[in-house]
C-alpha atoms as a PDB file:
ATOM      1  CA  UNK A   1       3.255 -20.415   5.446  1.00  0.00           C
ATOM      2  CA  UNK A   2       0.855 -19.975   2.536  1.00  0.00           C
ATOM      3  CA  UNK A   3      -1.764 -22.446   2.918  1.00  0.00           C
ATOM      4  CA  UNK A   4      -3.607 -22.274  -0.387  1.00  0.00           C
ATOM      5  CA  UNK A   5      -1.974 -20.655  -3.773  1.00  0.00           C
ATOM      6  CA  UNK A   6      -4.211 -17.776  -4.100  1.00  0.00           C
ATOM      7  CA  UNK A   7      -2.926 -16.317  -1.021  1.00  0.00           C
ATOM      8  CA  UNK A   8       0.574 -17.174  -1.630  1.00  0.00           C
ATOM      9  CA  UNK A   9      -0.054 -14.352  -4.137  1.00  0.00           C
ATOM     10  CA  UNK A  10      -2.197 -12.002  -2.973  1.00  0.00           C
ATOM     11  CA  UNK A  11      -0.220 -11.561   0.417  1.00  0.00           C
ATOM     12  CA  UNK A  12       3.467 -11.151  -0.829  1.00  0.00           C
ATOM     13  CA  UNK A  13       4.986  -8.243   0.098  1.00  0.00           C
ATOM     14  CA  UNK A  14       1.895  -6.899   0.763  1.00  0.00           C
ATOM     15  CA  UNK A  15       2.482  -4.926   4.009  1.00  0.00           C
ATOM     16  CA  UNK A  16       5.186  -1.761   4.089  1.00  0.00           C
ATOM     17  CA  UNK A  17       5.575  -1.280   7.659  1.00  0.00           C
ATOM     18  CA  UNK A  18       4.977   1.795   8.795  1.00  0.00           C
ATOM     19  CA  UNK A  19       5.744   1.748  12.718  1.00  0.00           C
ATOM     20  CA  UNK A  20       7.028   5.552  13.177  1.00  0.00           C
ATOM     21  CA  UNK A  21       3.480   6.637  12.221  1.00  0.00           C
ATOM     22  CA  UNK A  22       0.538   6.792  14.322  1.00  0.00           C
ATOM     23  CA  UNK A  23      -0.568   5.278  15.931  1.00  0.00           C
ATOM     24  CA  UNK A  24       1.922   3.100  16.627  1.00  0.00           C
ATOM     25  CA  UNK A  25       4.378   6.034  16.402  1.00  0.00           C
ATOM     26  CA  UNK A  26       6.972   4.319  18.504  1.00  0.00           C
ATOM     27  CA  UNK A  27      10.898   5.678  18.107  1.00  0.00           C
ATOM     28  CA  UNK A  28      12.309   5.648  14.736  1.00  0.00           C
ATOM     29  CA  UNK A  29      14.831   3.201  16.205  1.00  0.00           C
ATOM     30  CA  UNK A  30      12.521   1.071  17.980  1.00  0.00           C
ATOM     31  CA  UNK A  31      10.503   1.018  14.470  1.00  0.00           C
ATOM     32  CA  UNK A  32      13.439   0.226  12.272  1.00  0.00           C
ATOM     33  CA  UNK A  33      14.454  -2.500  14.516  1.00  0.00           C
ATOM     34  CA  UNK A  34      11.320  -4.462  14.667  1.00  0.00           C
ATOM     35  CA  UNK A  35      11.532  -4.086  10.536  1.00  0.00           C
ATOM     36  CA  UNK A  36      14.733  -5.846  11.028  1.00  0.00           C
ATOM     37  CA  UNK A  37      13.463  -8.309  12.891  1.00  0.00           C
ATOM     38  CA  UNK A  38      10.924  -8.983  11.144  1.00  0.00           C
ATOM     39  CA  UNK A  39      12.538 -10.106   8.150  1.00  0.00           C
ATOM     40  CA  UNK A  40      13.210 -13.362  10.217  1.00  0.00           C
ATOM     41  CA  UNK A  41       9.731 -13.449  10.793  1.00  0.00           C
ATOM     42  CA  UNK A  42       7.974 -16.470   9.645  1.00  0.00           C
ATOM     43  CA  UNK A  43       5.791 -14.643   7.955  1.00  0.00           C
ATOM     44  CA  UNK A  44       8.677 -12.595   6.114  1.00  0.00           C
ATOM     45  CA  UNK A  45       7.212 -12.976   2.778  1.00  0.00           C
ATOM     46  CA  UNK A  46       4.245 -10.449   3.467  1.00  0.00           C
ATOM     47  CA  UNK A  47       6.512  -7.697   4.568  1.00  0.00           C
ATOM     48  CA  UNK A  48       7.941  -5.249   1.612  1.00  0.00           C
ATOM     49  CA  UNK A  49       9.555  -2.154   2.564  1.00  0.00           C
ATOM     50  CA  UNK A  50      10.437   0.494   5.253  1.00  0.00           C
ATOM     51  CA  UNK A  51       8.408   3.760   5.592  1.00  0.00           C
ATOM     52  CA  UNK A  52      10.967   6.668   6.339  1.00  0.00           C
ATOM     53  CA  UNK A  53      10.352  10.197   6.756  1.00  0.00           C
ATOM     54  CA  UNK A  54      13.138  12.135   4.638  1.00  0.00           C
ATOM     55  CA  UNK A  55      14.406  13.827   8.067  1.00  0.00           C
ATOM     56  CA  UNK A  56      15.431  10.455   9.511  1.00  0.00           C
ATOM     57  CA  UNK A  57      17.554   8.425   6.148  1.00  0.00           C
ATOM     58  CA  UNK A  58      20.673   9.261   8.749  1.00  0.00           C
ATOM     59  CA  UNK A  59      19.534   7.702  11.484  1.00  0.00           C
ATOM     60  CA  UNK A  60      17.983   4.815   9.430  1.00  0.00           C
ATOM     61  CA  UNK A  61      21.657   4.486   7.607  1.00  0.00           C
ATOM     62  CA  UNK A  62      23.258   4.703  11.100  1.00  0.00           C
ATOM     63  CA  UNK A  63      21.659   2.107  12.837  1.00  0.00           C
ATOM     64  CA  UNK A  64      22.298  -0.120   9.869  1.00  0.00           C
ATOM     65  CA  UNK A  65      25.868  -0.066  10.111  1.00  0.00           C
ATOM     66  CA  UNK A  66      25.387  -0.794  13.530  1.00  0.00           C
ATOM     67  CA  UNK A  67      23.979  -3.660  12.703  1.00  0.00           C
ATOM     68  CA  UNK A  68      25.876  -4.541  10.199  1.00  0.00           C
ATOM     69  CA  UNK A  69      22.594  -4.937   7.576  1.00  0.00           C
ATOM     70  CA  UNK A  70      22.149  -3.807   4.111  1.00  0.00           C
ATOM     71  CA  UNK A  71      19.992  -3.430   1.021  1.00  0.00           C
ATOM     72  CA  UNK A  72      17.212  -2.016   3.415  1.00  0.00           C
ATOM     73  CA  UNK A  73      14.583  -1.577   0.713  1.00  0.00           C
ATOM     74  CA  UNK A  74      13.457   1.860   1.989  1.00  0.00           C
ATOM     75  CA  UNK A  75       9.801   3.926   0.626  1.00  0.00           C
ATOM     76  CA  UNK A  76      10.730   7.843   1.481  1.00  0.00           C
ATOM     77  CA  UNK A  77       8.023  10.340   2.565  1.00  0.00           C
ATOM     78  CA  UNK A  78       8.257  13.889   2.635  1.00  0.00           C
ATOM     79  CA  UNK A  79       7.463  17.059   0.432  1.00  0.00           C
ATOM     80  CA  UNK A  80       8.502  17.311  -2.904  1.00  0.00           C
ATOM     81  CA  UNK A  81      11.593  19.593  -1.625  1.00  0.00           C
ATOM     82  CA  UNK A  82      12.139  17.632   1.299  1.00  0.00           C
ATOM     83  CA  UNK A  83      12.723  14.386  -0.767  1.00  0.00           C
ATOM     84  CA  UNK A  84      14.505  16.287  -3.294  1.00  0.00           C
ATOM     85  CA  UNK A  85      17.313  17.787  -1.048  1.00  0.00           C
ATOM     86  CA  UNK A  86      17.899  14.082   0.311  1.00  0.00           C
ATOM     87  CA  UNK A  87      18.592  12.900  -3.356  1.00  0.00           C
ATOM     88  CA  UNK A  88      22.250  13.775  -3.273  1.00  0.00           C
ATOM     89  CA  UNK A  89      22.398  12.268   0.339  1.00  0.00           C
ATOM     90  CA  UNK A  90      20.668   9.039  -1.320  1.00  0.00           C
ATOM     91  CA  UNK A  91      23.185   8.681  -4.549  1.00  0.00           C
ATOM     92  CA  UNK A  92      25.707   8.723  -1.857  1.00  0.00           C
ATOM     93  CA  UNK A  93      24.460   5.972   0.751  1.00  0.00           C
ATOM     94  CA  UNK A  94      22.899   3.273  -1.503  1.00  0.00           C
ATOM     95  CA  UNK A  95      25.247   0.832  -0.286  1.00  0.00           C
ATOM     96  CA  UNK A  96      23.080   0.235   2.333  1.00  0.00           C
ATOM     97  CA  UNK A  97      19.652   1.672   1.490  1.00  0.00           C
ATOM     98  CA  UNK A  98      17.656   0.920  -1.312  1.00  0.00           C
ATOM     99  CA  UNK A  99      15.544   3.594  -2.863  1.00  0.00           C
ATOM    100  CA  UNK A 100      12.408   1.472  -4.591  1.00  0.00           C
ATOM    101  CA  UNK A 101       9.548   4.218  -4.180  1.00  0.00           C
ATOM    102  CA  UNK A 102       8.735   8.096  -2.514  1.00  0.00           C
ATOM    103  CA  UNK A 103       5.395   8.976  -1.242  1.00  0.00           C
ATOM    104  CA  UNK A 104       3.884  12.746  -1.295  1.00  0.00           C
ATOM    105  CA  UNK A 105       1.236  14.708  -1.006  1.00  0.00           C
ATOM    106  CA  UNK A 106       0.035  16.081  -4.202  1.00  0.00           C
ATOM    107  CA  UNK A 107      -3.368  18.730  -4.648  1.00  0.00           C
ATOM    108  CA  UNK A 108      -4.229  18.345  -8.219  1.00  0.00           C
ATOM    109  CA  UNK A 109      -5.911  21.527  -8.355  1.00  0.00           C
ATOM    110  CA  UNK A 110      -2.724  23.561  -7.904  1.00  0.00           C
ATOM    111  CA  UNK A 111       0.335  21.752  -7.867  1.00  0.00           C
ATOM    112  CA  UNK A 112       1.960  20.402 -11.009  1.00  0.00           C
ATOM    113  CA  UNK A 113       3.744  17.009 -12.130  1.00  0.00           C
ATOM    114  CA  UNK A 114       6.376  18.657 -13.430  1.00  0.00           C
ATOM    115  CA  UNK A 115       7.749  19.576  -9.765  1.00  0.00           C
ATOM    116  CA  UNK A 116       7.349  15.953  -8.539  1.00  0.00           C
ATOM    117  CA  UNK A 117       9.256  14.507 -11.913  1.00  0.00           C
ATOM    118  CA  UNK A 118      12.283  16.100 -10.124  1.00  0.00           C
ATOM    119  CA  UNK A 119      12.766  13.697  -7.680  1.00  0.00           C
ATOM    120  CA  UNK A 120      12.660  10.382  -9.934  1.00  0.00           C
ATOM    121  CA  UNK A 121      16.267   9.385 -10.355  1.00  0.00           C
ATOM    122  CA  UNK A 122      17.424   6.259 -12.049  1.00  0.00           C
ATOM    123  CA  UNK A 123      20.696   6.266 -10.800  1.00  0.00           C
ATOM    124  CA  UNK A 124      19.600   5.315  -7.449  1.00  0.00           C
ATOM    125  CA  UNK A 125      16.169   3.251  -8.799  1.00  0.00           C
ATOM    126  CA  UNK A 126      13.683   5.831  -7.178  1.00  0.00           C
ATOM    127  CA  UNK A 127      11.634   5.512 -10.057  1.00  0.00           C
ATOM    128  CA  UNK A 128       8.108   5.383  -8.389  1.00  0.00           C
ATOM    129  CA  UNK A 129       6.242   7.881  -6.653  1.00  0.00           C
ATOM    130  CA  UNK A 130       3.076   7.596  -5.149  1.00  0.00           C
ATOM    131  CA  UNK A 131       0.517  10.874  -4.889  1.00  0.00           C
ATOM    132  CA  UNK A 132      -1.602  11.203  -2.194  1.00  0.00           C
ATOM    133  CA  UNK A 133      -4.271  13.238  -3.308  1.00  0.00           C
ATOM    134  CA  UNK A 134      -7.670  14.434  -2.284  1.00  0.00           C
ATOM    135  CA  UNK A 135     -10.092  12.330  -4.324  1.00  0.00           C
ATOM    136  CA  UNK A 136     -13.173  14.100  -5.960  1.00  0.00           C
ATOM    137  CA  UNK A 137     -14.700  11.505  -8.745  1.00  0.00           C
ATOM    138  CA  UNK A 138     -16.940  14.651  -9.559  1.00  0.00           C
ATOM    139  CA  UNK A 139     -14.224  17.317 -10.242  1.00  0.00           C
ATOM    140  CA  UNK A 140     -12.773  16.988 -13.818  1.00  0.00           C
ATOM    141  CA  UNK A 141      -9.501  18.268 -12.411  1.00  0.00           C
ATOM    142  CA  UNK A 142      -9.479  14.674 -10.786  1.00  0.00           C
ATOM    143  CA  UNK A 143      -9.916  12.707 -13.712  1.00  0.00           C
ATOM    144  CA  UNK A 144      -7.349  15.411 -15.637  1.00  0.00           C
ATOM    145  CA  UNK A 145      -5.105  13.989 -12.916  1.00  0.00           C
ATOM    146  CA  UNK A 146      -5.781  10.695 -13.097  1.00  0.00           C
ATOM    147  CA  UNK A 147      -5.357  11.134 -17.077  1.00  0.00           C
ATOM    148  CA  UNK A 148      -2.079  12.767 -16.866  1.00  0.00           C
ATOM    149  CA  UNK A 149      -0.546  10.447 -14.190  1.00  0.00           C
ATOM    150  CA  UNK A 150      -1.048   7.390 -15.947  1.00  0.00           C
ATOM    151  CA  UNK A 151       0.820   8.899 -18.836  1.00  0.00           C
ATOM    152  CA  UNK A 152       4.062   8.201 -16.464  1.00  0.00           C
ATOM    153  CA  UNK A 153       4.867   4.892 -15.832  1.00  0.00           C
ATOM    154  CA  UNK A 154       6.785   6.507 -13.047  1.00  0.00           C
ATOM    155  CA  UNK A 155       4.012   7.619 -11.250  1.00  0.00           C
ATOM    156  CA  UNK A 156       1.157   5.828  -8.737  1.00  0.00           C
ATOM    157  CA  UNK A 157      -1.856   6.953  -6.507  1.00  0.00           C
ATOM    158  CA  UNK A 158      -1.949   6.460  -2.818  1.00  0.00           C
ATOM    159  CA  UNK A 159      -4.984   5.916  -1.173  1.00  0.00           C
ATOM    160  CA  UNK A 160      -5.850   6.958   2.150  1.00  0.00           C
ATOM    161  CA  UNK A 161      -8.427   4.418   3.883  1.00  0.00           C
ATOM    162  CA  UNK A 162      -9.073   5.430   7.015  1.00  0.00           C
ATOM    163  CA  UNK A 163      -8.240   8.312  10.036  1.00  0.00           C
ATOM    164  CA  UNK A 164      -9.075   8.988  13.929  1.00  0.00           C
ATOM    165  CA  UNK A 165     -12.483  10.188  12.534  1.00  0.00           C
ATOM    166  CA  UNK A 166     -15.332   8.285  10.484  1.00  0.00           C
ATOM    167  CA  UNK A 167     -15.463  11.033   7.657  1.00  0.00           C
ATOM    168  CA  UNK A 168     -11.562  10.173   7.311  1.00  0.00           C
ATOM    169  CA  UNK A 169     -13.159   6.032   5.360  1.00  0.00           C
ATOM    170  CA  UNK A 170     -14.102   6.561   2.009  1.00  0.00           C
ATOM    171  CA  UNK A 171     -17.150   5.274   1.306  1.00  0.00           C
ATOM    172  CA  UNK A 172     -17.239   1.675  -1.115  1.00  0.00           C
ATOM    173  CA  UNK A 173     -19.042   3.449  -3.674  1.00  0.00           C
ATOM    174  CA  UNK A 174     -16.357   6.009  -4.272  1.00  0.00           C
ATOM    175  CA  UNK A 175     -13.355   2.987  -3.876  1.00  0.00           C
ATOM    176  CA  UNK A 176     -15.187   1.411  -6.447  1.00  0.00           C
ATOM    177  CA  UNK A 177     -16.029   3.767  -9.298  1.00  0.00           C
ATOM    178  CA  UNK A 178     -11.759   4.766  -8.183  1.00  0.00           C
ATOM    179  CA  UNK A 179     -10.820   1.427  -8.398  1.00  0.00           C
ATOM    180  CA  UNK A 180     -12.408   1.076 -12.120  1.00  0.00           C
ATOM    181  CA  UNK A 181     -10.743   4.492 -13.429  1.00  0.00           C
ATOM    182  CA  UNK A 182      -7.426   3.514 -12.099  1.00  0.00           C
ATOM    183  CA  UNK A 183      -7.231   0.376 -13.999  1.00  0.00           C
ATOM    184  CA  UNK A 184      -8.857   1.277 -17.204  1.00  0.00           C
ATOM    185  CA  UNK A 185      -5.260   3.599 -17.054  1.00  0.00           C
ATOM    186  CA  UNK A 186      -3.047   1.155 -15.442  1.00  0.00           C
ATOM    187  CA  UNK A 187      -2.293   3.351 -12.606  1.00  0.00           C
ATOM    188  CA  UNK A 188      -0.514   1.571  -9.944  1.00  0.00           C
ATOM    189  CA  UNK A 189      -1.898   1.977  -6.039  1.00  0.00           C
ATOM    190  CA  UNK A 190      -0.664   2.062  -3.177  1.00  0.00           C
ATOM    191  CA  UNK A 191      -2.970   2.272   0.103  1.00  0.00           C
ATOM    192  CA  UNK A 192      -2.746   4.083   4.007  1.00  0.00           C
ATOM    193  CA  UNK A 193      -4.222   4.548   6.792  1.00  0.00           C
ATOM    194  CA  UNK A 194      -7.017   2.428   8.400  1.00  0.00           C
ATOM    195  CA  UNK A 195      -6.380  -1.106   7.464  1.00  0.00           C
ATOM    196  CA  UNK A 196      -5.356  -2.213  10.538  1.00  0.00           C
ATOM    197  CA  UNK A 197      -7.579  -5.469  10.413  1.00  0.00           C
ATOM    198  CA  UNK A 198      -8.238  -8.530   7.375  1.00  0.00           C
ATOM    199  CA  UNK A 199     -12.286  -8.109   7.525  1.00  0.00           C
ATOM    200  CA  UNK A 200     -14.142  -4.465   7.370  1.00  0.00           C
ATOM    201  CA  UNK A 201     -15.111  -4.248  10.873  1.00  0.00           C
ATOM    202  CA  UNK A 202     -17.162  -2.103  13.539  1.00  0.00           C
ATOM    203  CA  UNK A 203     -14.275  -0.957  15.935  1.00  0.00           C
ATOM    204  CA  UNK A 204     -14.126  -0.127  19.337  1.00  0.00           C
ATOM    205  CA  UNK A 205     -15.276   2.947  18.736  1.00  0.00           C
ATOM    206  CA  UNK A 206     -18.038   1.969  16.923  1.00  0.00           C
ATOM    207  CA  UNK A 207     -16.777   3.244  13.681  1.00  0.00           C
ATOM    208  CA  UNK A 208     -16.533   1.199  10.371  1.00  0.00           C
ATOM    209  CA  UNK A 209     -12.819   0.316   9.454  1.00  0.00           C
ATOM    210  CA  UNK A 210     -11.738  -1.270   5.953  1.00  0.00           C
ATOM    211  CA  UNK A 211     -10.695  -4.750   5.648  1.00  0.00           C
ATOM    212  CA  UNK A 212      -7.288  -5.114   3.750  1.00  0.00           C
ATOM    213  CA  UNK A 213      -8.530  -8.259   2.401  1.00  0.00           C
ATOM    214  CA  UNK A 214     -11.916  -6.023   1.351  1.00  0.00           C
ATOM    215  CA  UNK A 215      -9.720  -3.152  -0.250  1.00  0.00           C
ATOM    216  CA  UNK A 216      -6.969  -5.278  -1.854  1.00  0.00           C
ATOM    217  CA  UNK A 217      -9.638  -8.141  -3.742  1.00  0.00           C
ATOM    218  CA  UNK A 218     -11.923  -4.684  -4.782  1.00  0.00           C
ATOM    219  CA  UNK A 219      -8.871  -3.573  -6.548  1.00  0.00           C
ATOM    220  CA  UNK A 220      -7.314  -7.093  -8.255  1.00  0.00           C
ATOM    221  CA  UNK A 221     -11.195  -7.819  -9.494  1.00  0.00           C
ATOM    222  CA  UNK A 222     -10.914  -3.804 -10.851  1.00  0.00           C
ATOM    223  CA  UNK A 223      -6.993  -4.682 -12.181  1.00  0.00           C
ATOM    224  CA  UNK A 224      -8.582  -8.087 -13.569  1.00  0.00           C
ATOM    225  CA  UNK A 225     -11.173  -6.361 -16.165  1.00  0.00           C
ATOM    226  CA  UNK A 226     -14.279  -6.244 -14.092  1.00  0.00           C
ATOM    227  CA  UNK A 227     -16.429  -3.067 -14.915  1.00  0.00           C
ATOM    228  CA  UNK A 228     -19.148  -4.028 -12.204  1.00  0.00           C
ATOM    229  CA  UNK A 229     -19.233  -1.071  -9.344  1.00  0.00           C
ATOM    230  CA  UNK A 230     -21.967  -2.662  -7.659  1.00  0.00           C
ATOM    231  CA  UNK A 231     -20.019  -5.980  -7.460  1.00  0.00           C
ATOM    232  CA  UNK A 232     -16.707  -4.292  -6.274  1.00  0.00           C
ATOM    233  CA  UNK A 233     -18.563  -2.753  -3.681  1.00  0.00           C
ATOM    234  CA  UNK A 234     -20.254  -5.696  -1.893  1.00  0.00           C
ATOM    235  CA  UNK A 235     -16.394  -6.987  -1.910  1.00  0.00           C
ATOM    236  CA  UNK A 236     -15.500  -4.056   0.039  1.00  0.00           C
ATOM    237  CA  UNK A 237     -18.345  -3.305   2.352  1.00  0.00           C
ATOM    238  CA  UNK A 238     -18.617  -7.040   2.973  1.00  0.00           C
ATOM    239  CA  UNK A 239     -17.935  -8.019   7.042  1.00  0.00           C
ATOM    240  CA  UNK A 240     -18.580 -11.399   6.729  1.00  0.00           C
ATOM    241  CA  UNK A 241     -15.253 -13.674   6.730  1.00  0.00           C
ATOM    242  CA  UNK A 242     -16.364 -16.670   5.153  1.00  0.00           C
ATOM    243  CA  UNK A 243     -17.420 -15.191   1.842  1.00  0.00           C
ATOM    244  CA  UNK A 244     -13.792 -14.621   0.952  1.00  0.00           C
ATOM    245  CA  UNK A 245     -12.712 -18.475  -0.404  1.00  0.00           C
ATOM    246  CA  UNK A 246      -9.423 -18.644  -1.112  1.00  0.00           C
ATOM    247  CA  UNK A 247      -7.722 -22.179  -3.303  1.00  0.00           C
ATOM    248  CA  UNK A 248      -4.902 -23.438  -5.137  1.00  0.00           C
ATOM    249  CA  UNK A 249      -7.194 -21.988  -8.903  1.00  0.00           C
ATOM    250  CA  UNK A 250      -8.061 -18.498  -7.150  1.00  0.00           C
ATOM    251  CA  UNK A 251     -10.273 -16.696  -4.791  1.00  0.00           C
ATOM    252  CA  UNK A 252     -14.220 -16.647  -5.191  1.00  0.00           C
ATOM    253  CA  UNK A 253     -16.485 -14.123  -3.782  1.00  0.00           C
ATOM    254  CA  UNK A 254     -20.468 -14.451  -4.363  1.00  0.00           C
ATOM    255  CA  UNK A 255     -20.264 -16.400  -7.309  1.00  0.00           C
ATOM    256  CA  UNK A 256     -17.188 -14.717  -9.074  1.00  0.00           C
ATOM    257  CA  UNK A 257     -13.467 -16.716  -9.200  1.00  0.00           C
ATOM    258  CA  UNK A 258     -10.558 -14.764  -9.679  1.00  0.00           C
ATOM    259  CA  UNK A 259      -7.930 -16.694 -11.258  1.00  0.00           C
ATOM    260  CA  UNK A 260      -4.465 -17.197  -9.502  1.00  0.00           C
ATOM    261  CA  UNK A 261      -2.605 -15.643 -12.427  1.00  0.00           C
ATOM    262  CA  UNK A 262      -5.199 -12.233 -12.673  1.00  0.00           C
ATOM    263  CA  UNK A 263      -4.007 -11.919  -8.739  1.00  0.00           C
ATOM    264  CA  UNK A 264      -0.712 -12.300  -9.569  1.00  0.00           C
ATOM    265  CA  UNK A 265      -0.627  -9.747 -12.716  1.00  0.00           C
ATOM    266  CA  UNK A 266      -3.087  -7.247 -11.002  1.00  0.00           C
ATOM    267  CA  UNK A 267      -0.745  -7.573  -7.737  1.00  0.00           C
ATOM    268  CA  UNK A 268       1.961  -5.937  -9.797  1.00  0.00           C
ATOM    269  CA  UNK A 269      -0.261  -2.378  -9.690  1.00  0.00           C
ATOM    270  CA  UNK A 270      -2.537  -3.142  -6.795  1.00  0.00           C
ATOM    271  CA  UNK A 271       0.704  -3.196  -4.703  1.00  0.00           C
ATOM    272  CA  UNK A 272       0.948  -2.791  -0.734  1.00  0.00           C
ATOM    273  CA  UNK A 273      -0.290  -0.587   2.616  1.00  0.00           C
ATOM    274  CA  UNK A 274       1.216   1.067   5.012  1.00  0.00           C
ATOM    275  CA  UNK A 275       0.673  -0.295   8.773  1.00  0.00           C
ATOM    276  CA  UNK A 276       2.048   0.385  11.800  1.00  0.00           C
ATOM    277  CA  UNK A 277       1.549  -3.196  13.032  1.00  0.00           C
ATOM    278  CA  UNK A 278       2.753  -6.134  11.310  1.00  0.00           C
ATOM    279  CA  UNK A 279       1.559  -8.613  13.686  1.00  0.00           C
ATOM    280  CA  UNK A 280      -2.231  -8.091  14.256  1.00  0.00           C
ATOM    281  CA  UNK A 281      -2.394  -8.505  10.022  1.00  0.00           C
ATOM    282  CA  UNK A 282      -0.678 -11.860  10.667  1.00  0.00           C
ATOM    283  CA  UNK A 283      -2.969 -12.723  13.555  1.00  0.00           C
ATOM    284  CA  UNK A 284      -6.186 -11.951  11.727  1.00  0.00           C
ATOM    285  CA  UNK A 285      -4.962 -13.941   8.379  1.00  0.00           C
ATOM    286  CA  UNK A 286      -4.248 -17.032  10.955  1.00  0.00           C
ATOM    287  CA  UNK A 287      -7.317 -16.946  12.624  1.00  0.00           C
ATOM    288  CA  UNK A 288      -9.014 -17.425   9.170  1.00  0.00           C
ATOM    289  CA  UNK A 289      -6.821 -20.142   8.647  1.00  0.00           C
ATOM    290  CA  UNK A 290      -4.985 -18.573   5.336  1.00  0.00           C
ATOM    291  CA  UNK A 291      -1.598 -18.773   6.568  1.00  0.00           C
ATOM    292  CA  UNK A 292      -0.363 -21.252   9.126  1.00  0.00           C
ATOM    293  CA  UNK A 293       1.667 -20.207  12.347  1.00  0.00           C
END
């Protein structure tokens, strides 16, 4: 599948699929069954877990006994209440589902962690939770934020990379400078929205769009001790394919290597995305020849 050992690493489980969302958004049954079948996928190895809107863990545990399926590794998403009034549900239905993660919105400038540390419940291993917050590098109630989270092993940061508008991409510069405070406190990531594609790319719209590639190899080289925004930037902004070498020792850009094992221990915080499509990631990674059909 893999073709060289560098990407045997830096792909794995690297895609939660996401296909109830936009703008996919087909039926939650129609999404949970192409999860399903996915798993049999050749390419099996890059999908992780199930995105599931609190208001639909029924349905998601129905249709698994219909199909006779368990251990359905499952990320929730909801409000703070909304996840926490499905954690009695959850204790009682992890025979089938598994509860690794919950994702929620979070405004540092109001809300507090306290409210969120709630919902983490060992008993049923939903022990990480991923904040999606605005992100304002200027505002010391960010960095507060970032400060306190990372004080919680419990807790991660989700990223939002793109939107149906251009003002929705963040811009490299501020990816980067995040990238660098994030690891300098171990704060695991976890990315959405807008990496549809390997490569940043010009869409049909004419707007820029993220790379996964781009986003994921900014954040190992952060996770891997480099300091160097400027650096970390031309891996994100950079459109061009072939500067992205990937090998058995590690993957090069410009005239930087990033050992196989700093992918594979910076991997364990720079984690996955959320995408509505599993197959066009496959498509693009094949056409670059860095996984075989």
């Amino acid at each position: 599948m893999f073709i060289q050992r560098s990407s045997s690493y830096f792909f794995n489980q690297i895609i939660d699929y996401a296909g109830f969302f936009p703008p996919s958004q087909l039926p939650i049954e129609e999404a949970f069954y192409n999860f399903l079948d996915y798993q049999y996928e050749a390419h099996n190895r890059m999908l992780s877990r199930f995105i599931c809107p609190a208001q639909h863990l029924q349905t998601i545990y129905d249709l698994s006994i219909q199909k006779d399926t368990s251990n359905i590794p499952i990320i929730i998403v909801g409000s703070v209440k909304d996840i926490e009034n499905q954690i009695h549900w959850m204790t009682m239905h992890k025979d089938i589902l598994s509860f690794s993660a919950a994702e929620t919105k979070f405004d540092y400038r109001k809300d507090g962690l306290t409210s969120v540390e709630k919902i983490i419940n060992n008993d049923i291993n939903l022990n990480k939770i991923f904040l999606e917050s605005d992100i304002d590098l200027k505002d010391f109630r960010f960095i507060s934020f970032l400060d306190n989270i990372s004080k919680n092993t419990s807790f991660g940061l989700k990223i939002r990379c793109g939107g149906a508008i251009a003002k929705s991409v963040p811009h490299v510069n501020l990816l980067s400078k995040l990238f660098i405070l994030c690891a300098e406190r171990a704060i695991p990531l976890k990315f959405t929205a807008g990496l549809h594609r390997a490569v940043r790319h010009i869409n049909n719209y004419n707007n820029i769009e993220h790379g996964f590639i781009n986003v994921f190899l900014g954040g190992i080289a952060a996770y891997s001790g480099i300091k160097d925004e400027i650096f970390i930037s031309s891996i994100i902004e950079c459109q061009n394919k072939n500067k992205f070498v990937f090998s058995d020792s590690g993957i090069s850009f410009e005239n930087i290597q990033i050992k196989v094992a700093d992918i594979k221990k910076a991997r364990e915080k720079v984690t996955s995305f959320g995408s509505c499509n599993f197959i066009k990631p496959i498509e693009d990674l094949t056409n670059m020849e860095l996984i075989v059909k």
